[in-house]
PDB file of N, CA and C in Angstrom:
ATOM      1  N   UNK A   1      -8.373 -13.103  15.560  1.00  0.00           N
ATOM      2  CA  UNK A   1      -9.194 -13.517  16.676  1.00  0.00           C
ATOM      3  C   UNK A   1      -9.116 -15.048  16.780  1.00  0.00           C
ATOM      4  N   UNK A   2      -9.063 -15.068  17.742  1.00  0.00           N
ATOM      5  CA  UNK A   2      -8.943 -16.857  18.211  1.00  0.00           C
ATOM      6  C   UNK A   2     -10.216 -17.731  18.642  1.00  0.00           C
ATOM      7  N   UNK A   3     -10.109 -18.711  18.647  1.00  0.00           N
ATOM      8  CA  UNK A   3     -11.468 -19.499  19.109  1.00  0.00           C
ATOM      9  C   UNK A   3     -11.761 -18.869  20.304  1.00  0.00           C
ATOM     10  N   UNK A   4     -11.241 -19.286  21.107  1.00  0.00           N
ATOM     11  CA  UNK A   4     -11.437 -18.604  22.829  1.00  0.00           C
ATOM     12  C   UNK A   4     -11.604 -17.559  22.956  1.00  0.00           C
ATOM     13  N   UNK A   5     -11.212 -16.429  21.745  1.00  0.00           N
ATOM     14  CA  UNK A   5     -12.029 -15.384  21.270  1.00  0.00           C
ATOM     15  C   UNK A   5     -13.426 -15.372  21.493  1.00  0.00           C
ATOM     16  N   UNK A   6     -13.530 -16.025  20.400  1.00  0.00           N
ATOM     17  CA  UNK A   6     -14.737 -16.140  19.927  1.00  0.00           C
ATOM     18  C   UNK A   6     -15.649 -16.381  21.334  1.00  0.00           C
ATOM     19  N   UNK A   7     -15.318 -18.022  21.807  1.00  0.00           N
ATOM     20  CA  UNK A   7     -16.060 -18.321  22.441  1.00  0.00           C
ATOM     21  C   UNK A   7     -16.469 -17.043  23.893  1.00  0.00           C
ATOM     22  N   UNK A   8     -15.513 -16.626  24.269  1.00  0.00           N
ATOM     23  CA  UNK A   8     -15.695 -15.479  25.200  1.00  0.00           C
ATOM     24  C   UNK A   8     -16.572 -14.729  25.129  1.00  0.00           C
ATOM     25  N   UNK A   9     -16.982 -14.416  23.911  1.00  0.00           N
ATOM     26  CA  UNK A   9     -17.848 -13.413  23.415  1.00  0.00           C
ATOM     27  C   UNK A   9     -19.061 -13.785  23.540  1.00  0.00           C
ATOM     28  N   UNK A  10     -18.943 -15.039  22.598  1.00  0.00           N
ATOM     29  CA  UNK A  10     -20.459 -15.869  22.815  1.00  0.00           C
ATOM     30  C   UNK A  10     -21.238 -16.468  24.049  1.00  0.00           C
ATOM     31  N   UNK A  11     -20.192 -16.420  25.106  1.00  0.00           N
ATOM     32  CA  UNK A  11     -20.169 -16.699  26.477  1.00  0.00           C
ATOM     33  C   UNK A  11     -21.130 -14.831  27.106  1.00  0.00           C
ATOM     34  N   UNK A  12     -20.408 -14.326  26.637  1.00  0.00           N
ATOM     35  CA  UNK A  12     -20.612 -12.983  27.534  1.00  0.00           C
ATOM     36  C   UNK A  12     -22.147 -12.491  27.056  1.00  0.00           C
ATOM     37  N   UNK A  13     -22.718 -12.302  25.819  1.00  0.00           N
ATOM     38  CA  UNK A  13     -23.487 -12.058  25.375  1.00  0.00           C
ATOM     39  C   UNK A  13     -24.651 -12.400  24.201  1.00  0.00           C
ATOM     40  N   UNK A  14     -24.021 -14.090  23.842  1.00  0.00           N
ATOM     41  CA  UNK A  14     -24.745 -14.612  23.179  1.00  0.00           C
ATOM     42  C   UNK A  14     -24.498 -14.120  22.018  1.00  0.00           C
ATOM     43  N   UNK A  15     -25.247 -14.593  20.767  1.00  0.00           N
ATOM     44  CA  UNK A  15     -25.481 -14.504  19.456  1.00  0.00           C
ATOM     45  C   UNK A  15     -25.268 -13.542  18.726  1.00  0.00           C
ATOM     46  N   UNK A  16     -26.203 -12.832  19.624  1.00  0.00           N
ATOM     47  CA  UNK A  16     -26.210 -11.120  19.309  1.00  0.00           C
ATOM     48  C   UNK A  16     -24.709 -10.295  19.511  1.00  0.00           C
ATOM     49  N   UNK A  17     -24.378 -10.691  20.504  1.00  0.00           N
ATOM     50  CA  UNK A  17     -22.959 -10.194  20.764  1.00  0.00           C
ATOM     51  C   UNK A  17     -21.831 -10.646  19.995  1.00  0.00           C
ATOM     52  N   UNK A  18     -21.668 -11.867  19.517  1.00  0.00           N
ATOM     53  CA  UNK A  18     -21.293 -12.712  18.690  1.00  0.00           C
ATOM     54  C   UNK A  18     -20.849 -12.165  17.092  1.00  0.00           C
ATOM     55  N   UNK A  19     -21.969 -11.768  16.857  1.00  0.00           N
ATOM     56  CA  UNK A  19     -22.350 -11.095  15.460  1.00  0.00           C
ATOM     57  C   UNK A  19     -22.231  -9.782  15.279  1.00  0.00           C
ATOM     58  N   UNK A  20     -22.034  -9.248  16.803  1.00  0.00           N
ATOM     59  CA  UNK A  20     -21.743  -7.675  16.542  1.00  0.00           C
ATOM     60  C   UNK A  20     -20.427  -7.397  15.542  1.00  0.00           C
ATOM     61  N   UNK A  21     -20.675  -5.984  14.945  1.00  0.00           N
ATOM     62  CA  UNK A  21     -19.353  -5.429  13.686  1.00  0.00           C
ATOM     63  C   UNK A  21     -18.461  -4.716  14.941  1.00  0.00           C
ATOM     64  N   UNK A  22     -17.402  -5.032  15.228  1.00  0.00           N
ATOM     65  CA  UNK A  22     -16.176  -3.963  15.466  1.00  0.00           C
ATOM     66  C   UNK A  22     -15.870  -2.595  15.253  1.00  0.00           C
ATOM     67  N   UNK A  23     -16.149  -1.771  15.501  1.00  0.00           N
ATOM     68  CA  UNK A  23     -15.741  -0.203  14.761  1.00  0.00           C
ATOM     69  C   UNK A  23     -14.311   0.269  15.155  1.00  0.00           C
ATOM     70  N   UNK A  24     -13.983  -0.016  13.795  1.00  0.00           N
ATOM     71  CA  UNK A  24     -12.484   0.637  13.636  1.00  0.00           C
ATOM     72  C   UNK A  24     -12.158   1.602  14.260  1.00  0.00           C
ATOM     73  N   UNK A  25     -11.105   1.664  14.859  1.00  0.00           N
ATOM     74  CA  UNK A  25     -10.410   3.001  16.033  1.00  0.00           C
ATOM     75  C   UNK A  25      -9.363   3.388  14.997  1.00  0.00           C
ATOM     76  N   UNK A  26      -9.440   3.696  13.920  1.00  0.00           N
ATOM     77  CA  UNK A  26      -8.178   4.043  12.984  1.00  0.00           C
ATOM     78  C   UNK A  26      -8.451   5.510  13.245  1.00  0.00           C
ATOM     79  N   UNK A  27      -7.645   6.131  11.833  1.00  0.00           N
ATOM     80  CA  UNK A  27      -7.502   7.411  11.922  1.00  0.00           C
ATOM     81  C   UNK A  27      -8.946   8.183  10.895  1.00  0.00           C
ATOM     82  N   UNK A  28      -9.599   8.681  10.511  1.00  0.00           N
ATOM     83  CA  UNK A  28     -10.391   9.557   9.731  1.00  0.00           C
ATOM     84  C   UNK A  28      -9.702   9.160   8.221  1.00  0.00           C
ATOM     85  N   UNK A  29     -10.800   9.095   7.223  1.00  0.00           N
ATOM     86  CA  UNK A  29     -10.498   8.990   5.906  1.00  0.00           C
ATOM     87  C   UNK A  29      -9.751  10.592   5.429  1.00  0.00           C
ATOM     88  N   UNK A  30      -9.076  10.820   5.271  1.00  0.00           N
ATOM     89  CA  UNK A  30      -8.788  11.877   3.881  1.00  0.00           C
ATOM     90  C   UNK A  30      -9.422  12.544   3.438  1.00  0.00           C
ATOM     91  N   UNK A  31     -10.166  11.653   2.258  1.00  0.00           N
ATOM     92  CA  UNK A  31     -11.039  11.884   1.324  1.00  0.00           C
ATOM     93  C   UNK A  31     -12.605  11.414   2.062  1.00  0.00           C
ATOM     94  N   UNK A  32     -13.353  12.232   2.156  1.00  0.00           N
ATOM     95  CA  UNK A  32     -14.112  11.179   2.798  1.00  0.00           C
ATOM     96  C   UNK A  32     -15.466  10.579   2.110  1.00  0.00           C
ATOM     97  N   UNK A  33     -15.692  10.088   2.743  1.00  0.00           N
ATOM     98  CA  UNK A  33     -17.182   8.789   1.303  1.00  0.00           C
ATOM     99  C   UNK A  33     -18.030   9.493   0.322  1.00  0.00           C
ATOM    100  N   UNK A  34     -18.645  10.499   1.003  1.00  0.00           N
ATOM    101  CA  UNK A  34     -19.340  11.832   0.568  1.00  0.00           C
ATOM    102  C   UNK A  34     -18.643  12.273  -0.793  1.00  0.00           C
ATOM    103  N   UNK A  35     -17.253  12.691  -0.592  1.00  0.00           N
ATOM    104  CA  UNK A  35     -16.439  13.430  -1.776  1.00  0.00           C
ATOM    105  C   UNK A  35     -16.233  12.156  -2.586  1.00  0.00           C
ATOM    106  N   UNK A  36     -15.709  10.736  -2.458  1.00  0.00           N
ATOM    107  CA  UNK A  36     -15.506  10.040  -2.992  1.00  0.00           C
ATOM    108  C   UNK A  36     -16.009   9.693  -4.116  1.00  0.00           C
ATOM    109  N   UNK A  37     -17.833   9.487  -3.498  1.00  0.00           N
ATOM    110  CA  UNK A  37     -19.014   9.276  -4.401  1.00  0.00           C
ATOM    111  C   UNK A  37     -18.941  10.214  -5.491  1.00  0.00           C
ATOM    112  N   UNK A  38     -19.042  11.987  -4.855  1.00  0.00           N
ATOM    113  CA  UNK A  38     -19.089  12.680  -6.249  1.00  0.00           C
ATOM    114  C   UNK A  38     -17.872  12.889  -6.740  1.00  0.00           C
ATOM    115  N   UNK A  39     -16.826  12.180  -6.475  1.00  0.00           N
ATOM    116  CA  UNK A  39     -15.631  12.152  -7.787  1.00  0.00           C
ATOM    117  C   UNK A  39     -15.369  11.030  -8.552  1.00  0.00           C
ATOM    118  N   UNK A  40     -16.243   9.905  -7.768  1.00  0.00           N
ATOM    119  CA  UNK A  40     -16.516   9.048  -8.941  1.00  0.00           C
ATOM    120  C   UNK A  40     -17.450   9.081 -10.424  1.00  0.00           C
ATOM    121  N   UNK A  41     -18.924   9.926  -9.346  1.00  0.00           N
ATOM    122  CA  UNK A  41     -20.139  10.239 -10.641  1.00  0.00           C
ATOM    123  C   UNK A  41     -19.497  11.651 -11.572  1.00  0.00           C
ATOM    124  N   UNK A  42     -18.285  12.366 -10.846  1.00  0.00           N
ATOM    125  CA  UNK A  42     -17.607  13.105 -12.192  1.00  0.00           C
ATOM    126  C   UNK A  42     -16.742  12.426 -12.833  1.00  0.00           C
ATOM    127  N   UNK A  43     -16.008  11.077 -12.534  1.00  0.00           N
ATOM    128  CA  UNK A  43     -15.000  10.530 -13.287  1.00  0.00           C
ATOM    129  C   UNK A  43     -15.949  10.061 -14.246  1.00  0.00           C
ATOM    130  N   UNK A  44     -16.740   9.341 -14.193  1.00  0.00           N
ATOM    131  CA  UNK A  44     -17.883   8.973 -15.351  1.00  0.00           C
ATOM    132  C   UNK A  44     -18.944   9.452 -15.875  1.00  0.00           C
ATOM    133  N   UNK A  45     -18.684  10.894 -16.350  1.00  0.00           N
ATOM    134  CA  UNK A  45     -19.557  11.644 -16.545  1.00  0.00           C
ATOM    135  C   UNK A  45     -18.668  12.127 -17.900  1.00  0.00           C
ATOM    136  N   UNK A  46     -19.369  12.708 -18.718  1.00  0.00           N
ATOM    137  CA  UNK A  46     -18.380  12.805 -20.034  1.00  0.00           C
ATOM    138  C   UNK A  46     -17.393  13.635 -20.252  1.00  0.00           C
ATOM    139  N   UNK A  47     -17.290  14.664 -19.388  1.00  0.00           N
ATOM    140  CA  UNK A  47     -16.720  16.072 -18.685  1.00  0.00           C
ATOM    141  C   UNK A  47     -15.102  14.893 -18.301  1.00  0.00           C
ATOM    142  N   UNK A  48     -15.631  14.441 -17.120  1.00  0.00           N
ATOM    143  CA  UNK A  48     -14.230  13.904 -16.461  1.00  0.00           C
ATOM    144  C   UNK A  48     -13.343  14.560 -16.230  1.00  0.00           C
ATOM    145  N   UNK A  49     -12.012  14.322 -16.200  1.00  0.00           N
ATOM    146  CA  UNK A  49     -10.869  15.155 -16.067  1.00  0.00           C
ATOM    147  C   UNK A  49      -9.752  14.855 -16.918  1.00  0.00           C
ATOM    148  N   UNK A  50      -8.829  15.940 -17.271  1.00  0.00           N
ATOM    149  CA  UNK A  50      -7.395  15.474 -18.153  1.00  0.00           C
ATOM    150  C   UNK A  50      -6.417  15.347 -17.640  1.00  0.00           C
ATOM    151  N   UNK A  51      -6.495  15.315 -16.100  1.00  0.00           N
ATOM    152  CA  UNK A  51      -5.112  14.753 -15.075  1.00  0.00           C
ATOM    153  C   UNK A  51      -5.820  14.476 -13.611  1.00  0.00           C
ATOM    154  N   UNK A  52      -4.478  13.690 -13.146  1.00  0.00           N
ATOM    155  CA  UNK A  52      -4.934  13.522 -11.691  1.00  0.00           C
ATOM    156  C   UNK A  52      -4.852  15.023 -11.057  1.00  0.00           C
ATOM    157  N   UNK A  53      -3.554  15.482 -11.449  1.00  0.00           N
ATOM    158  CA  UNK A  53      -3.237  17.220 -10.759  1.00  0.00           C
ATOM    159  C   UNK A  53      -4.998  17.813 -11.015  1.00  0.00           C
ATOM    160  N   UNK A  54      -5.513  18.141 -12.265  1.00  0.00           N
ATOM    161  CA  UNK A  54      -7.046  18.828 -11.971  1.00  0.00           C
ATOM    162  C   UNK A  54      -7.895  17.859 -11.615  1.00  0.00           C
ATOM    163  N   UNK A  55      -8.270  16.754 -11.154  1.00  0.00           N
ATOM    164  CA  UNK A  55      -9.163  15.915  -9.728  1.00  0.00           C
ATOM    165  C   UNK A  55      -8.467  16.784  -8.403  1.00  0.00           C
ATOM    166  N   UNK A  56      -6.908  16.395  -8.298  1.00  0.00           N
ATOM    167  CA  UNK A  56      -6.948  17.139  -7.153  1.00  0.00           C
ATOM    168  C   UNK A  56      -7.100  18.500  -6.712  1.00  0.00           C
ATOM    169  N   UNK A  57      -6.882  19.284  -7.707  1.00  0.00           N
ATOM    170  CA  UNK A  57      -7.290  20.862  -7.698  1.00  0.00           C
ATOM    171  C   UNK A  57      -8.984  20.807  -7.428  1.00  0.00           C
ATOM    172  N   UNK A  58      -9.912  19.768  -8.226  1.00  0.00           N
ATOM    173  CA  UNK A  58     -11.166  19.929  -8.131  1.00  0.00           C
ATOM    174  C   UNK A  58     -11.416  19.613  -6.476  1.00  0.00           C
ATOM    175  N   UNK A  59     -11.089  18.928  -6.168  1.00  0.00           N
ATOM    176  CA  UNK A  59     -11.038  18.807  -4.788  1.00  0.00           C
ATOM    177  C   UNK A  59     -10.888  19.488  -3.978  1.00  0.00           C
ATOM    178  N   UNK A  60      -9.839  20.159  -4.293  1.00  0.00           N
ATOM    179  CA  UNK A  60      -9.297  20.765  -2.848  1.00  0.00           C
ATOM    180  C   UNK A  60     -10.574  22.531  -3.177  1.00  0.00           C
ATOM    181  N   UNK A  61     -10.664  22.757  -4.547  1.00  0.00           N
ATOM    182  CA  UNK A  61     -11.101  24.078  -4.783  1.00  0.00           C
ATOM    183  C   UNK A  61     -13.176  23.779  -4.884  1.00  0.00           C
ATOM    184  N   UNK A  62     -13.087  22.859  -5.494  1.00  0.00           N
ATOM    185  CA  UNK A  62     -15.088  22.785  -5.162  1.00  0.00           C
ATOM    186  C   UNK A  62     -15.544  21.993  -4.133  1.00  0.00           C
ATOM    187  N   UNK A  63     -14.844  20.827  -3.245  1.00  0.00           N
ATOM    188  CA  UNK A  63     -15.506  20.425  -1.903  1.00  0.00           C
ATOM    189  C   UNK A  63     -15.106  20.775  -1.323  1.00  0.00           C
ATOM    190  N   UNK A  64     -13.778  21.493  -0.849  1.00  0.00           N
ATOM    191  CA  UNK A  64     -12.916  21.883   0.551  1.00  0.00           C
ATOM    192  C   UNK A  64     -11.910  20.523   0.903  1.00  0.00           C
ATOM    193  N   UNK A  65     -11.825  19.832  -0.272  1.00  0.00           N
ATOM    194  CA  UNK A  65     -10.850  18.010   0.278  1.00  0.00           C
ATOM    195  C   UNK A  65      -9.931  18.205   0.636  1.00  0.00           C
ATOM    196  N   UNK A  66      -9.048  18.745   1.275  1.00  0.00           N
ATOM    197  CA  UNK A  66      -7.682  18.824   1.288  1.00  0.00           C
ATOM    198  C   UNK A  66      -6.883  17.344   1.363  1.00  0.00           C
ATOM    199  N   UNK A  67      -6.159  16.643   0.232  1.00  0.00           N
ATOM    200  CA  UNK A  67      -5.906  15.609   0.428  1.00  0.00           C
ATOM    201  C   UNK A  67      -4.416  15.741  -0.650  1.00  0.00           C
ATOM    202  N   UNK A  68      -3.396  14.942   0.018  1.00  0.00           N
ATOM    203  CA  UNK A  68      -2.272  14.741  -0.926  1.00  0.00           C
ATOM    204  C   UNK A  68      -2.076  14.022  -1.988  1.00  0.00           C
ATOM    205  N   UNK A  69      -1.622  14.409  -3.183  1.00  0.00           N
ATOM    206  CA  UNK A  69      -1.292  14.261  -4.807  1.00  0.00           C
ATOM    207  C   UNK A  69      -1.575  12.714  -4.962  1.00  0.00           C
ATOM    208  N   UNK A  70      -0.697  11.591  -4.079  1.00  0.00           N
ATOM    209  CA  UNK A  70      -0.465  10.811  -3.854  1.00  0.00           C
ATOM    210  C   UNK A  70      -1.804   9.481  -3.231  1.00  0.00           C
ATOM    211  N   UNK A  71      -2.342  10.582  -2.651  1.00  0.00           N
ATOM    212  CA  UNK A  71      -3.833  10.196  -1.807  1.00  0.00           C
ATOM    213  C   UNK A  71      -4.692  10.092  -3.213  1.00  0.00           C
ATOM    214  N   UNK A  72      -4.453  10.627  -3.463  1.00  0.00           N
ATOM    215  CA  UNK A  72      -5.726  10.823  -4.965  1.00  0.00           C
ATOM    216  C   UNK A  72      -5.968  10.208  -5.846  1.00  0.00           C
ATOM    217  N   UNK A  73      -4.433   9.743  -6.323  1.00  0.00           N
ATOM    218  CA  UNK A  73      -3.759   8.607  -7.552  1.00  0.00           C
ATOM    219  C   UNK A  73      -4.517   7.913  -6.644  1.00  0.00           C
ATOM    220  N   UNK A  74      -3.984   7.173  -6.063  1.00  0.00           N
ATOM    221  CA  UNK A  74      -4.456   5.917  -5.443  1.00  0.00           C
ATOM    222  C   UNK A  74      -5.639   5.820  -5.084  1.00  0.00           C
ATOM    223  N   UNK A  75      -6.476   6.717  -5.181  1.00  0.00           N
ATOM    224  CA  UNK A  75      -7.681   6.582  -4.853  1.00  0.00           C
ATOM    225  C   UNK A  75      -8.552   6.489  -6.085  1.00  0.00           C
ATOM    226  N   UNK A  76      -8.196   7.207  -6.804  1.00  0.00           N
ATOM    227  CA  UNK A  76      -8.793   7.151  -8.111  1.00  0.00           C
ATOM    228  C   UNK A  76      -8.193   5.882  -8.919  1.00  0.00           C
ATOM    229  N   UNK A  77      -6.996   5.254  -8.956  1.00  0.00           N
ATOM    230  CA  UNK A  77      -6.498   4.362  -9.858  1.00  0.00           C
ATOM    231  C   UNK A  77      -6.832   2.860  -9.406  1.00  0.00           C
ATOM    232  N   UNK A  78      -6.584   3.011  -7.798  1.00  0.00           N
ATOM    233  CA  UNK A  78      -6.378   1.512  -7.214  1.00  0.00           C
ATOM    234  C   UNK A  78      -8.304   1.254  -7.156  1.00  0.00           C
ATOM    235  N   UNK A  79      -8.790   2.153  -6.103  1.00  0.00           N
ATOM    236  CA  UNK A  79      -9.499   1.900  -5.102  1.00  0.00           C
ATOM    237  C   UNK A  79     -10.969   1.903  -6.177  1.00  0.00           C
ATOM    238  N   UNK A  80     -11.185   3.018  -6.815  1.00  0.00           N
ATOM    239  CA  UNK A  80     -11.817   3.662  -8.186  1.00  0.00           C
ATOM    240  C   UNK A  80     -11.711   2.811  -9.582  1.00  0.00           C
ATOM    241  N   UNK A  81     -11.150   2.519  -9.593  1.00  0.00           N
ATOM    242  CA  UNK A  81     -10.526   1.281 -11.227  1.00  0.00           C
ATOM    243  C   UNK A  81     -10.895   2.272 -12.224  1.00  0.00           C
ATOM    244  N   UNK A  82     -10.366   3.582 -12.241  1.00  0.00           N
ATOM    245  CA  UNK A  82     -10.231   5.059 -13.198  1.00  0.00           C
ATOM    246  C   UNK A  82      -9.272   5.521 -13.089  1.00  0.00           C
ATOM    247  N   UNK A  83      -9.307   6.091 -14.074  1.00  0.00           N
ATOM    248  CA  UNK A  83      -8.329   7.017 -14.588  1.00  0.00           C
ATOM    249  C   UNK A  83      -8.541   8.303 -15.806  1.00  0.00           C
ATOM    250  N   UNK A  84      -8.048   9.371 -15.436  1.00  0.00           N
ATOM    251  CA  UNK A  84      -8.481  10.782 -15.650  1.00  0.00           C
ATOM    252  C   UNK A  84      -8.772  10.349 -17.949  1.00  0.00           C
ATOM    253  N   UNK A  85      -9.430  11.068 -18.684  1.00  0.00           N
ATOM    254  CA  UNK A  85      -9.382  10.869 -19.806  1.00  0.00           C
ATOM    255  C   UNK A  85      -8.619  11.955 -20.191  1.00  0.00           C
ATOM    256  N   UNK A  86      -7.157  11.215 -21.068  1.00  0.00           N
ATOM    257  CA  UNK A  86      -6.319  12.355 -21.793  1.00  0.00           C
ATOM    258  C   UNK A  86      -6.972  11.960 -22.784  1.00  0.00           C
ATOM    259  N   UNK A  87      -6.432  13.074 -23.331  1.00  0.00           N
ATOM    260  CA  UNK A  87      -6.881  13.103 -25.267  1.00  0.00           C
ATOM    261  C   UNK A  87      -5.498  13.197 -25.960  1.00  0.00           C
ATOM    262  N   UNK A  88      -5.518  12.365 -26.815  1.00  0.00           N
ATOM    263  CA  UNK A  88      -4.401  12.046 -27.332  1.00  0.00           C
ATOM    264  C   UNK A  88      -3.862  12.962 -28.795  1.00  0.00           C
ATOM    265  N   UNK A  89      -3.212  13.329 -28.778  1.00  0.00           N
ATOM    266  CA  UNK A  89      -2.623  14.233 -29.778  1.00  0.00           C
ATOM    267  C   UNK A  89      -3.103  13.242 -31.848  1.00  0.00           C
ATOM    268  N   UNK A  90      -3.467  14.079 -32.516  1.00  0.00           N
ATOM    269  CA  UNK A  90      -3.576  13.830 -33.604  1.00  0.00           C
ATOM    270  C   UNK A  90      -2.448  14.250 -34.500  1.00  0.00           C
ATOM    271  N   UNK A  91      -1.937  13.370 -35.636  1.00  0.00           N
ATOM    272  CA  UNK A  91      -1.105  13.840 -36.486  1.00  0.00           C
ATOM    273  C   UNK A  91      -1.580  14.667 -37.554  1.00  0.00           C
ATOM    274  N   UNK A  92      -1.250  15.645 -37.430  1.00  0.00           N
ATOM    275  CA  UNK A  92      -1.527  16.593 -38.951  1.00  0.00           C
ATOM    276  C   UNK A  92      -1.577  16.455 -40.237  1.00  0.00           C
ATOM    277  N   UNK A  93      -0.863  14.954 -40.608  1.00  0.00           N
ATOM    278  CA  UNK A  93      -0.981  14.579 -41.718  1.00  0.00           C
ATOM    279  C   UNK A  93      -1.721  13.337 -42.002  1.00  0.00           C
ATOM    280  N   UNK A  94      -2.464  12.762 -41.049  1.00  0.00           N
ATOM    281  CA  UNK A  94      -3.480  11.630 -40.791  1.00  0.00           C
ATOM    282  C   UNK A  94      -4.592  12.614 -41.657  1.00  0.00           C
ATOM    283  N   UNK A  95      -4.849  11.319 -42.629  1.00  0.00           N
ATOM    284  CA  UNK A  95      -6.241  11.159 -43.374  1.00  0.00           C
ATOM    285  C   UNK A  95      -7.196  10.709 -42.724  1.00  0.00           C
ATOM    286  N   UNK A  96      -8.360  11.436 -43.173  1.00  0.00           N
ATOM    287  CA  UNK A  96      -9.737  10.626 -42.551  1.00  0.00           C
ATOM    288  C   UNK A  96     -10.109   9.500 -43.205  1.00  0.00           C
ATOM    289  N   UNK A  97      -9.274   9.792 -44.613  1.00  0.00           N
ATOM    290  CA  UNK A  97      -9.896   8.855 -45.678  1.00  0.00           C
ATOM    291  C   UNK A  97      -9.307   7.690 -44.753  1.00  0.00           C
ATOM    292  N   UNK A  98      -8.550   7.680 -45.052  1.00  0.00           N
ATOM    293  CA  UNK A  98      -7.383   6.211 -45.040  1.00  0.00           C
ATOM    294  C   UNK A  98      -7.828   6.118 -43.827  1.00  0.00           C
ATOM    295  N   UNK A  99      -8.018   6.985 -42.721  1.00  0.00           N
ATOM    296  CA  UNK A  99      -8.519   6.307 -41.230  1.00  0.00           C
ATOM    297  C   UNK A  99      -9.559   5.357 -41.121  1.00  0.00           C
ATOM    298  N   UNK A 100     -10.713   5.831 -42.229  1.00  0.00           N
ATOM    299  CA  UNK A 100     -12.127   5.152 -41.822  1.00  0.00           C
ATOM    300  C   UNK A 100     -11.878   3.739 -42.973  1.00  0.00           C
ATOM    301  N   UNK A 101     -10.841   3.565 -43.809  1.00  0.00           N
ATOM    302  CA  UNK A 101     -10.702   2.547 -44.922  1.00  0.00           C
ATOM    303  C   UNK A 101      -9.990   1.545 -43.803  1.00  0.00           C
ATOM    304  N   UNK A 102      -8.909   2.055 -42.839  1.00  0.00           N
ATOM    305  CA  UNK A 102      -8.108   1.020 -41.719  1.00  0.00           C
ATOM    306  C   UNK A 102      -9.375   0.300 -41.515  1.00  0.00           C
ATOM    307  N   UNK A 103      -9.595   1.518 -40.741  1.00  0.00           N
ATOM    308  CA  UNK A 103     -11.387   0.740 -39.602  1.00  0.00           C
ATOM    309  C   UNK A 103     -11.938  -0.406 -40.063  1.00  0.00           C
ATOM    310  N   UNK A 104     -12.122  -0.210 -41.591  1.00  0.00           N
ATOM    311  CA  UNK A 104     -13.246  -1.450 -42.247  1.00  0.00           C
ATOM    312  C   UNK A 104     -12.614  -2.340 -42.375  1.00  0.00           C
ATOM    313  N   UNK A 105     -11.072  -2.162 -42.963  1.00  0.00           N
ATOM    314  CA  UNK A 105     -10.461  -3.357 -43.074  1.00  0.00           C
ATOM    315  C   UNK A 105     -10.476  -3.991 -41.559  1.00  0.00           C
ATOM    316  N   UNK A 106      -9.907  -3.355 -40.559  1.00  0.00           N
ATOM    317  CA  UNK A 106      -9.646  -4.321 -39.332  1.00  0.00           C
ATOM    318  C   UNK A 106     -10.685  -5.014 -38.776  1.00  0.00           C
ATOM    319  N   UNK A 107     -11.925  -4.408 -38.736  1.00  0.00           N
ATOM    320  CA  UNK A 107     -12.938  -5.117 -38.535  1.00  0.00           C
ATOM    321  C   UNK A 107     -13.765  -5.927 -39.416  1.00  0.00           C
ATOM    322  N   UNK A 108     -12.980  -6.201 -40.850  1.00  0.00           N
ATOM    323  CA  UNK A 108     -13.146  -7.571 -41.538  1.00  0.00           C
ATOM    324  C   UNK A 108     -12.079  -8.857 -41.224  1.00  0.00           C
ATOM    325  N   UNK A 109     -11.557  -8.195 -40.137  1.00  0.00           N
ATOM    326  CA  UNK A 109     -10.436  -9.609 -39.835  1.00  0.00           C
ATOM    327  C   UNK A 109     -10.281 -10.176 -38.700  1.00  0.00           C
TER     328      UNK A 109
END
């Protein structure tokens, strides 16, 4: 928007007009704010998820979201600053002993 923008505006309707918000003529969200919210308060909830694939299954199968694989990552990674909780594989021959003896040492250094 340009000055003469501006000023046009402020010309036509004053202050009030001035200060008015724009409403976007885009296309419809995807996902929309509603679903967003409760897949954020399940991303941080202790439950969470172990992939993006089951967020998007939760989606599409408990709100009705229909939204693409791709839509989701990015919504959850970029937009969200989350990401699903994997659980990471344990070795079979990892001690507890020696695990909780690491611990003390590293956190004396």
């Amino acid at each position: 928007m340009t000055v003469q923008d501006w000023l046009a505006k402020y010309r036509q309707g004053g202050l009030e007009k001035f200060l008015e918000k724009k409403v976007g003529t885009g296309r419809p969200r995807k996902i929309p704010l509603w679903a967003e919210k409760a897949l954020e308060k399940k991303l941080h909830s202790n439950q969470g998820f172990n992939s993006y694939g089951e967020i998007y299954q939760w989606l599409s199968e408990d709100l009705g979201v229909v939204a693409n694989y791709k839509t989701v990552h990015q919504l959850v990674f970029y937009k969200l600053k989350a990401s699903p909780k994997i659980a990471r594989p344990k070795s079979k021959e990892q001690s507890e002993e020696r695990l909780e003896s690491f611990k003390k040492t590293l956190q004396k250094t």
